[in-house]
Protein backbone atom coordinates (compact mmCIF):
# COMPACT_ATOMS: atom_id res chain seq x y z
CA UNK A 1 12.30 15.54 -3.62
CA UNK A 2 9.28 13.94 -1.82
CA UNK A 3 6.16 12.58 -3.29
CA UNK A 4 3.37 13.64 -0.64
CA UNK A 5 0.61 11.45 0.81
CA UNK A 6 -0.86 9.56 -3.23
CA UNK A 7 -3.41 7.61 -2.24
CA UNK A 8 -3.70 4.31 -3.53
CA UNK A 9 -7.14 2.18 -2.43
CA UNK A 10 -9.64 4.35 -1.38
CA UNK A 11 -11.96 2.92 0.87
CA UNK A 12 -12.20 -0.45 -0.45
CA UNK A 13 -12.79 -4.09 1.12
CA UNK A 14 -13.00 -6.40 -1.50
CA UNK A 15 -10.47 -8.98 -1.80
CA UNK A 16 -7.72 -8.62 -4.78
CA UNK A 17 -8.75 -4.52 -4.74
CA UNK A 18 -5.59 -3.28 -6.40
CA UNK A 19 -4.08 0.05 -6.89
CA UNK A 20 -0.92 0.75 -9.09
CA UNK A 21 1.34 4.00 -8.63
CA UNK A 22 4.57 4.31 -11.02
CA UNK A 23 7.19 6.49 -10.31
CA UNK A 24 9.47 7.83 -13.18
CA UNK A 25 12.67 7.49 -10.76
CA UNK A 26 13.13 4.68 -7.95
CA UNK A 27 12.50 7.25 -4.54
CA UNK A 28 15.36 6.36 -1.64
CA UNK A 29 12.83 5.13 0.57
CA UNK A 30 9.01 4.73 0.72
CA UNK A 31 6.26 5.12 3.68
CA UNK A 32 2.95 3.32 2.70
CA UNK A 33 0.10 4.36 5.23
CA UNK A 34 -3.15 2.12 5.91
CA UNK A 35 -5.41 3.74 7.06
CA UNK A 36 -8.57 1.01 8.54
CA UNK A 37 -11.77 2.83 8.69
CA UNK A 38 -14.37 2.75 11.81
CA UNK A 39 -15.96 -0.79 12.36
CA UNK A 40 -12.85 -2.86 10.60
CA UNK A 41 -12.51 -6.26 12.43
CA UNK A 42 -10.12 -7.92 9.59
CA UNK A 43 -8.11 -7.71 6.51
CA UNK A 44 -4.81 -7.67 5.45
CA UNK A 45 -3.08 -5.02 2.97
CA UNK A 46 -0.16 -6.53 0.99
CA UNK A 47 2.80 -4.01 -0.81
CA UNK A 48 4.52 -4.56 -3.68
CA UNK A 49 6.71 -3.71 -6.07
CA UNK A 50 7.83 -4.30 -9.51
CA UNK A 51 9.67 -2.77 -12.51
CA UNK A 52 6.61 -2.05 -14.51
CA UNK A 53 2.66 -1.49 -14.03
CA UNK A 54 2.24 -3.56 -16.89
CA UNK A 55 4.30 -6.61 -14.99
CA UNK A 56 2.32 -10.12 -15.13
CA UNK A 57 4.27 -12.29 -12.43
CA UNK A 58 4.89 -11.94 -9.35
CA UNK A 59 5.82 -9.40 -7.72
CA UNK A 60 8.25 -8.73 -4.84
CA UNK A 61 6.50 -8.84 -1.42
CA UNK A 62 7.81 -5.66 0.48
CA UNK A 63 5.11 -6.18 3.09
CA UNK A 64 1.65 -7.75 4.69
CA UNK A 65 -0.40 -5.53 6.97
CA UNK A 66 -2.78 -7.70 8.44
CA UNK A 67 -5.19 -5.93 10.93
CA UNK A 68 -4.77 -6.37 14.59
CA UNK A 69 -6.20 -4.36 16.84
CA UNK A 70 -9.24 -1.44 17.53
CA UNK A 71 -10.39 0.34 14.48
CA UNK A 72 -9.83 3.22 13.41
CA UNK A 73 -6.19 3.30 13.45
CA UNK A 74 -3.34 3.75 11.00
CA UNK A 75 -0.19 1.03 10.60
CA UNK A 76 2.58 2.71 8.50
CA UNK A 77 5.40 1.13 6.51
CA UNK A 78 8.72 2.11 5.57
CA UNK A 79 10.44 0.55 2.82
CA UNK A 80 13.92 1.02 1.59
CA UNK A 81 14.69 0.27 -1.75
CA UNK A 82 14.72 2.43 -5.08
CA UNK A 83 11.50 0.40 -7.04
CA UNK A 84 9.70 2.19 -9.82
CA UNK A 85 6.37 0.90 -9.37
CA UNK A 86 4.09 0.43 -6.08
CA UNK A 87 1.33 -1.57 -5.62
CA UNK A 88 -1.06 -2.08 -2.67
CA UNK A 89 -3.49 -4.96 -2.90
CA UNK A 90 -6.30 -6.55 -0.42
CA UNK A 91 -5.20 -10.20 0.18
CA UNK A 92 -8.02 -10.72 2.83
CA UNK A 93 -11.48 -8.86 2.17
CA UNK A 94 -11.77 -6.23 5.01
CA UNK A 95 -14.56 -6.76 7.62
CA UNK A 96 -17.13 -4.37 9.06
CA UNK A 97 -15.49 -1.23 6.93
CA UNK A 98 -12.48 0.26 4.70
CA UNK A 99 -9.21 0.39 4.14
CA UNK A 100 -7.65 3.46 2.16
CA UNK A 101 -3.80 3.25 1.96
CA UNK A 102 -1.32 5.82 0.48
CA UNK A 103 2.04 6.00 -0.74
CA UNK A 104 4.44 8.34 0.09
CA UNK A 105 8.28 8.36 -1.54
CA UNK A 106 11.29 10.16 -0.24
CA UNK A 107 14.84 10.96 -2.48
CA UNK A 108 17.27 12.61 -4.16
CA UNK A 109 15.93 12.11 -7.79
């Protein structure tokens, strides 16, 4: 079963922008897409995940996606792991544009 292309932020740039996605079964493996719009000159895109939407402490750093590079362009992480809950969050504020990231999940469930 796949979970196609959810998107998460959507064109934000503010620092500690945060967008939750919970899946009912842990997917095999995960692809998160960040996508930095025209003009970007920084930011950085941290993913998550946790047990629960509703979890308060910290949760487990799959990855950081800071921007390097010309925008527009697209960096794309794949994550192993069968976590329940996603969450992509803007750790640096994002320069001179947008970020919009999405979440894709692949598996067996």
């Amino acid at each position: 079963m796949k979970l196609a292309g959810q998107t998460m932020l959507n064109a934000q740039f503010t620092q500690d922008a945060v967008a939750t996605k919970q899946l009912l079964v842990g997917p095999d493996d995960t692809t998160h897409s960040i996508k930095w719009g025209e003009g970007v000159s920084v930011g950085e895109v941290v993913v998550e995940a946790a047990d629960s939407p509703d979890f308060a402490g910290t949760w487990h750093r799959l990855a950081t996606v800071t921007f390097e590079g010309v925008a527009p362009k697209i960096d794309q992480i794949r994550t192993p792991g069968a976590y329940s809950t996603y969450r992509h969050r803007v750790t640096v504020p994002v320069g001179g544009g947008t970020v919009t990231t999405k979440l894709e999940a692949n598996g067996s469930w």
